[in-house]
N, C-alpha and C. Protein backbone atom coordinates (compact mmCIF):
# COMPACT_ATOMS: atom_id res chain seq x y z
N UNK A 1 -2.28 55.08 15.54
CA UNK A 1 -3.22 54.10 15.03
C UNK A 1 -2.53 53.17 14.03
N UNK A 2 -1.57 53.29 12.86
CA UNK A 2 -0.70 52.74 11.90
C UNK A 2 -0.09 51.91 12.98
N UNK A 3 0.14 52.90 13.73
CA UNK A 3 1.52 51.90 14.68
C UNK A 3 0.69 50.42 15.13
N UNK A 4 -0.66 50.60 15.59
CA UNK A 4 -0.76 49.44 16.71
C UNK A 4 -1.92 48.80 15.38
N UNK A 5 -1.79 48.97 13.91
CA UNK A 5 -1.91 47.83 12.99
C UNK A 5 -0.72 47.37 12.65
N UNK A 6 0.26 47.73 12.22
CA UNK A 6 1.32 47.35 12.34
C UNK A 6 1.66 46.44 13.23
N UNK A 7 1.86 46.42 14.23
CA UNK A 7 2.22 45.63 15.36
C UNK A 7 1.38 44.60 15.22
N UNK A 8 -0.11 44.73 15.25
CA UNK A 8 -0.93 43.40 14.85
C UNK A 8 -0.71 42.85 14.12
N UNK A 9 -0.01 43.21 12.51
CA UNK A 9 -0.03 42.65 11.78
C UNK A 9 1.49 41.91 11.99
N UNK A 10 2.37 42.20 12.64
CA UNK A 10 3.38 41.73 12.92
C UNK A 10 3.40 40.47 13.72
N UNK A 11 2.54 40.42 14.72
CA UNK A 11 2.13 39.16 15.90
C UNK A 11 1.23 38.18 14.72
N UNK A 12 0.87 38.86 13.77
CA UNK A 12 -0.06 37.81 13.39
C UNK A 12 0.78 37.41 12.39
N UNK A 13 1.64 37.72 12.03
CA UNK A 13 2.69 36.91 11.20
C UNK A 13 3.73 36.00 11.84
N UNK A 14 4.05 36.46 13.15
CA UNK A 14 4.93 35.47 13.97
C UNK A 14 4.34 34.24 14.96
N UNK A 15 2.73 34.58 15.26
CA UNK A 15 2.02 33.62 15.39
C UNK A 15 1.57 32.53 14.29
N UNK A 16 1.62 32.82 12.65
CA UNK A 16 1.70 31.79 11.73
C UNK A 16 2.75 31.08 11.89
N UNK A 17 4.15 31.85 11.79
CA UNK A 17 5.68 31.19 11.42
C UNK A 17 5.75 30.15 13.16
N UNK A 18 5.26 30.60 14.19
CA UNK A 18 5.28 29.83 15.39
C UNK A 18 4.42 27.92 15.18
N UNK A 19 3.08 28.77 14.31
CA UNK A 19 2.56 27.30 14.33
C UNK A 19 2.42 26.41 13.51
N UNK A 20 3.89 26.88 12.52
CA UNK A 20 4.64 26.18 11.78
C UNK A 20 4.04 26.10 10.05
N UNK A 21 4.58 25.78 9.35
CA UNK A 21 4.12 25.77 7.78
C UNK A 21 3.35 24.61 7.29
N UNK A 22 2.09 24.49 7.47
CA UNK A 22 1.13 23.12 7.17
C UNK A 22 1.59 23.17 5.80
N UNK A 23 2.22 23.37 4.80
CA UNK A 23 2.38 22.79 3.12
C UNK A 23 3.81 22.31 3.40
N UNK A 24 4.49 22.23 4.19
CA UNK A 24 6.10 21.31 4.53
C UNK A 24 5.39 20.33 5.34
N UNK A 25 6.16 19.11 4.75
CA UNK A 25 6.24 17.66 5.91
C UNK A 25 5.08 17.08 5.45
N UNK A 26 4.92 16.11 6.33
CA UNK A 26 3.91 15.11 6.40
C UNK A 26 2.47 15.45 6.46
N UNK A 27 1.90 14.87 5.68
CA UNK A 27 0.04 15.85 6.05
C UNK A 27 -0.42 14.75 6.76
N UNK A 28 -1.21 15.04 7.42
CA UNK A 28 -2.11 13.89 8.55
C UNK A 28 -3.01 13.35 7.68
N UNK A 29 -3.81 14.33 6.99
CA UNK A 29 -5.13 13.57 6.18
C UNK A 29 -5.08 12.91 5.15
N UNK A 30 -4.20 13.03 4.37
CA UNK A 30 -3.84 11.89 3.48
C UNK A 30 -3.42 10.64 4.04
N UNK A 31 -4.21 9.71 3.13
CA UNK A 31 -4.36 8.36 2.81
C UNK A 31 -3.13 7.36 2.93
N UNK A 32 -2.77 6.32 3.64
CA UNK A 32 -1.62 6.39 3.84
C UNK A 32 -1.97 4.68 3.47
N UNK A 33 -1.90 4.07 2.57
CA UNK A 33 -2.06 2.74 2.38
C UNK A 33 -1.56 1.43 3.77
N UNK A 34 0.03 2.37 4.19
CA UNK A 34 0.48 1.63 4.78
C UNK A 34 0.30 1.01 6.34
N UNK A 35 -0.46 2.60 6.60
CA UNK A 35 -0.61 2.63 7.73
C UNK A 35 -1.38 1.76 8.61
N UNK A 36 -0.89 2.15 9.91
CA UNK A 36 -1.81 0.83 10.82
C UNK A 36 -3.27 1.00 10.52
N UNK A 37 -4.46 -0.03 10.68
CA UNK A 37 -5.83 0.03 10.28
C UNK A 37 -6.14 -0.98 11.42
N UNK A 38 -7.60 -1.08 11.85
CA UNK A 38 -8.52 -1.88 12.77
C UNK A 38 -9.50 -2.37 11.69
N UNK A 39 -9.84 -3.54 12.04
CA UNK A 39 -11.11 -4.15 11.33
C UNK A 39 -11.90 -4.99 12.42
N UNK A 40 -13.07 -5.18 12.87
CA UNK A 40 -13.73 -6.17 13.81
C UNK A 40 -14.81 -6.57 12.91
N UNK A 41 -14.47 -7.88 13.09
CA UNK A 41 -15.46 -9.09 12.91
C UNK A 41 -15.57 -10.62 12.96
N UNK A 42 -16.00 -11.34 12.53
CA UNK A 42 -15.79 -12.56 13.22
C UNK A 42 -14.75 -13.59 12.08
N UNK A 43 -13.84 -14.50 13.26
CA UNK A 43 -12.67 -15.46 11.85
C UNK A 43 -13.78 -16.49 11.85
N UNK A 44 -13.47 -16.90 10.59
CA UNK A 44 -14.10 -18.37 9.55
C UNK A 44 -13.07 -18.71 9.09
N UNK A 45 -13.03 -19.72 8.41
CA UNK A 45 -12.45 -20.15 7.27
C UNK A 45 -13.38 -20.64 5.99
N UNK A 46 -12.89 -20.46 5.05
CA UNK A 46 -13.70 -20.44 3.67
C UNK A 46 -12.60 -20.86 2.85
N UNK A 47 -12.44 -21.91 1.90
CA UNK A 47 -11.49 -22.36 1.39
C UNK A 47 -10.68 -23.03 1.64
N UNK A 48 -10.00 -23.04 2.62
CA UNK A 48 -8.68 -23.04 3.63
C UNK A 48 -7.87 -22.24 3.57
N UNK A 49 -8.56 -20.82 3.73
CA UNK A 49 -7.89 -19.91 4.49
C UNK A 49 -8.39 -19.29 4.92
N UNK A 50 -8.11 -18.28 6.17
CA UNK A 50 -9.07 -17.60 7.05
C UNK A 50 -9.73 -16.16 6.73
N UNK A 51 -10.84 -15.86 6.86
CA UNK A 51 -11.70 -14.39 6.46
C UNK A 51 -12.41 -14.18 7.90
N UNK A 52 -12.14 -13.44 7.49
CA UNK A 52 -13.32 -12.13 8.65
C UNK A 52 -14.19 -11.78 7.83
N UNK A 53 -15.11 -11.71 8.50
CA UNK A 53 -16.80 -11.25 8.12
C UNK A 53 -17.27 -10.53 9.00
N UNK A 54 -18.60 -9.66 8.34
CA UNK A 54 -19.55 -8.96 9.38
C UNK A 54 -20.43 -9.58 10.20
N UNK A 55 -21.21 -8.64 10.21
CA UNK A 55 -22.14 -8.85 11.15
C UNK A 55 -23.31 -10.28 10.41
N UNK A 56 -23.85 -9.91 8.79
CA UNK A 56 -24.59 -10.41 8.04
C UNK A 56 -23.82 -11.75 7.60
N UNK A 57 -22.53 -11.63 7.77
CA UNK A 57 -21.64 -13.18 7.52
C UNK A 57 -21.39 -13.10 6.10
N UNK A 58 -20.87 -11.49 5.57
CA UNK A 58 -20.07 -11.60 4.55
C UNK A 58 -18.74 -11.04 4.53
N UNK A 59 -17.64 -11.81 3.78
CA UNK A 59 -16.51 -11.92 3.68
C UNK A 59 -16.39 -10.28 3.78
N UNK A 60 -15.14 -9.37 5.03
CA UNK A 60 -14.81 -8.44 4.56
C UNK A 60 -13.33 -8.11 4.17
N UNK A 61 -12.95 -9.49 4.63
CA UNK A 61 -10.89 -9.80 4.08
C UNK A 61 -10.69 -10.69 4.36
N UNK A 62 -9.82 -11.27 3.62
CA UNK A 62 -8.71 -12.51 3.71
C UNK A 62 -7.89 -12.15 4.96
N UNK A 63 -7.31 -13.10 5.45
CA UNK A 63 -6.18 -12.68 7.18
C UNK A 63 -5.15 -13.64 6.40
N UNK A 64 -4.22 -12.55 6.45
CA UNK A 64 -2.84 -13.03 6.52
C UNK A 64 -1.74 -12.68 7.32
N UNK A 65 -1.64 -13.51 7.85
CA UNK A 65 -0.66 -13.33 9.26
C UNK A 65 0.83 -12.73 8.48
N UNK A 66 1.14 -11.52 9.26
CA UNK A 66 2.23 -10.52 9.14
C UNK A 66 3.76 -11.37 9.50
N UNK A 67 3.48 -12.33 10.49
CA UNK A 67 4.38 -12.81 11.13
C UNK A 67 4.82 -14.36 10.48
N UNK A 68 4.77 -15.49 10.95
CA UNK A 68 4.82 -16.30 10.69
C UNK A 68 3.21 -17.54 10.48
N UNK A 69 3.08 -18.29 9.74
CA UNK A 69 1.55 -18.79 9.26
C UNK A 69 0.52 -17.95 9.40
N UNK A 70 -0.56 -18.95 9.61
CA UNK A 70 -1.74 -18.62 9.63
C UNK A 70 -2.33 -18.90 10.30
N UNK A 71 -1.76 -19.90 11.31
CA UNK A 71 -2.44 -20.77 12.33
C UNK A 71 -2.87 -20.45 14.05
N UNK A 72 -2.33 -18.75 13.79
CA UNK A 72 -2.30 -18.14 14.85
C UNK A 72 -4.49 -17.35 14.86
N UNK A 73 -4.88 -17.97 13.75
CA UNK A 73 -6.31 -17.75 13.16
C UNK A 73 -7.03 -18.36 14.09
N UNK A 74 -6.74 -19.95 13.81
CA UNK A 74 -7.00 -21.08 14.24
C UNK A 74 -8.19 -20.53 15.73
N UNK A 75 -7.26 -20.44 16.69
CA UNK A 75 -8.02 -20.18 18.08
C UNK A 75 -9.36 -19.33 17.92
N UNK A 76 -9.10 -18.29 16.87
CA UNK A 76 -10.39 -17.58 17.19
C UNK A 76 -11.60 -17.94 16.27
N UNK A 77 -11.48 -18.85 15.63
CA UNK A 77 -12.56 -19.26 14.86
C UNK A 77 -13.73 -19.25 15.80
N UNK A 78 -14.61 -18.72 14.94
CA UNK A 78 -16.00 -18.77 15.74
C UNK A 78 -16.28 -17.31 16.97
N UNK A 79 -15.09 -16.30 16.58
CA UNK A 79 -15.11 -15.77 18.06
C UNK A 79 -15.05 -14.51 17.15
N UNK A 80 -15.52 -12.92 17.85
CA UNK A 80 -15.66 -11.38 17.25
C UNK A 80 -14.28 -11.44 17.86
N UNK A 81 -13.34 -10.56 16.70
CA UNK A 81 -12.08 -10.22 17.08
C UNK A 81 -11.58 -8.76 16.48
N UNK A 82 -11.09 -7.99 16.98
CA UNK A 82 -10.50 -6.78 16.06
C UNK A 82 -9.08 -6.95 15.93
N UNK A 83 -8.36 -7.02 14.52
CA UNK A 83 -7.34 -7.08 14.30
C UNK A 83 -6.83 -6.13 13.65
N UNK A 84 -5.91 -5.74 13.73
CA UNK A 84 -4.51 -4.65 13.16
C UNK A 84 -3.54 -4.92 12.33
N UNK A 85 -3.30 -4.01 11.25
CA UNK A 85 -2.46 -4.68 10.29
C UNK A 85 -2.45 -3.56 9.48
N UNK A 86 -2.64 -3.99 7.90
CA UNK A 86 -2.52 -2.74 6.99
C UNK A 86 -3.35 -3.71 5.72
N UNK A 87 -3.92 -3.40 4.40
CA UNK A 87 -4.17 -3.99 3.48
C UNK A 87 -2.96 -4.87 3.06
N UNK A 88 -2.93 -5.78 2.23
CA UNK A 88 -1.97 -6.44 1.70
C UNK A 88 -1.80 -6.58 0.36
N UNK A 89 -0.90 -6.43 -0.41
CA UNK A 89 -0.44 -6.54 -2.22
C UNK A 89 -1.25 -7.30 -2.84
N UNK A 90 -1.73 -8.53 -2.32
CA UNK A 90 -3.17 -9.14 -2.53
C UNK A 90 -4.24 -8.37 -2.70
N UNK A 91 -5.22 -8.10 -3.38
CA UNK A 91 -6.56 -7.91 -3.51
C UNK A 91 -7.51 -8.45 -2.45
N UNK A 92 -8.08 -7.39 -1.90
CA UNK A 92 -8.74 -8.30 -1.27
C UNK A 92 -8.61 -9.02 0.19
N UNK A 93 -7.35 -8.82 0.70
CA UNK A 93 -6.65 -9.66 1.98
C UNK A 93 -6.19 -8.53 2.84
N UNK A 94 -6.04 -8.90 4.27
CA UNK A 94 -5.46 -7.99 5.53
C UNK A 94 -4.28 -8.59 5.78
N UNK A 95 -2.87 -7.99 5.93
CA UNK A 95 -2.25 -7.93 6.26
C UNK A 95 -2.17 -8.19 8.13
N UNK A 96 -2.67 -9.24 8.94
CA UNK A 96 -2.40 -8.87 10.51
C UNK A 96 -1.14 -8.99 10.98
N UNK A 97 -1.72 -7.96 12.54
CA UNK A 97 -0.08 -7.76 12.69
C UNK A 97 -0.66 -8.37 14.60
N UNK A 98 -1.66 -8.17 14.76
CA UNK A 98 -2.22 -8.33 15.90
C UNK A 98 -3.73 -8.79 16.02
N UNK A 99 -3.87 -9.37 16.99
CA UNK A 99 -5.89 -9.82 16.79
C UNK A 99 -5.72 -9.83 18.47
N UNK A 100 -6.84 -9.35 18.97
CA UNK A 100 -7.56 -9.31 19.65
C UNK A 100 -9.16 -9.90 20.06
N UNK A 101 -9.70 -10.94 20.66
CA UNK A 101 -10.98 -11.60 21.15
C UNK A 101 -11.18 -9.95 21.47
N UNK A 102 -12.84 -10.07 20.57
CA UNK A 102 -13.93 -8.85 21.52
C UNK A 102 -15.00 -9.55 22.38
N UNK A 103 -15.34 -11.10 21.44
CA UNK A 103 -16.36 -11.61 21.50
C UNK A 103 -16.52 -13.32 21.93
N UNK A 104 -16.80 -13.65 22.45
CA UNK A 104 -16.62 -15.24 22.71
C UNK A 104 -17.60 -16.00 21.18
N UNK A 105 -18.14 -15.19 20.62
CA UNK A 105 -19.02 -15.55 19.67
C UNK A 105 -19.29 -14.14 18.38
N UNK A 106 -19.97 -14.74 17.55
CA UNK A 106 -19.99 -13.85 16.64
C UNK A 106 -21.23 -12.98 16.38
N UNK A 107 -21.74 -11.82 16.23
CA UNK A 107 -22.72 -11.21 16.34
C UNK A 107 -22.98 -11.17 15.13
N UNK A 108 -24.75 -11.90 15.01
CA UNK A 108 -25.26 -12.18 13.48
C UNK A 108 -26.66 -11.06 13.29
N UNK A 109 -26.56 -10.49 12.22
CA UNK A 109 -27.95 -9.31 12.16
C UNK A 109 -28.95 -10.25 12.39
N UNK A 110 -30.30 -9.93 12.83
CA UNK A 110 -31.29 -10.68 12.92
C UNK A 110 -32.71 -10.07 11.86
């Protein structure tokens, strides 16, 4: 009977060390500022420069193109888009790295 706890307790220690040490490396659930993010909603411009808004048509970030200008905005004015990026050192602003049309138009709460 010792023997075959023993042994259990042995598999159940080499089944931990197998599925590796979750307190080493990288944790998944932490917050990663940098990381890639999605946002959908519709481009405007306000100022002269471009924001995304919701549904109700309030500002939820500044778009700042990752790449070169800003003018890559331009086309989707007026149109639901989800774009990719990360926050930006700015307050307040998205970092894009990509935009995507969802919408030929913008979806307003009623």
């Amino acid at each position: 009977m010792r023997f075959r706890i023993a042994i259990l307790g042995v598999l159940s220690c080499l089944a931990a060390l197998a599925a590796g040490n979750p307190g080493q490396g990288a944790s998944p659930n932490k917050s990663d500022s940098s990381a890639e993010q999605r946002l959908i909603g519709c481009v405007d411009e306000q100022d002269g420069h471009y924001v995304l808004l919701n549904d109700q048509m309030q500002k939820i970030a500044g778009l700042q193109s990752a790449a070169s200008g800003d003018e890559m905005f331009a086309r989707f004015m007026g149109h639901e888009v989800r774009v990719t990026g990360a926050p930006s050192a700015q307050q307040g602003t998205f970092k894009v790295t990509g935009i995507e049309q969802v919408s030929d138009s913008c979806r307003q709460a009623k």
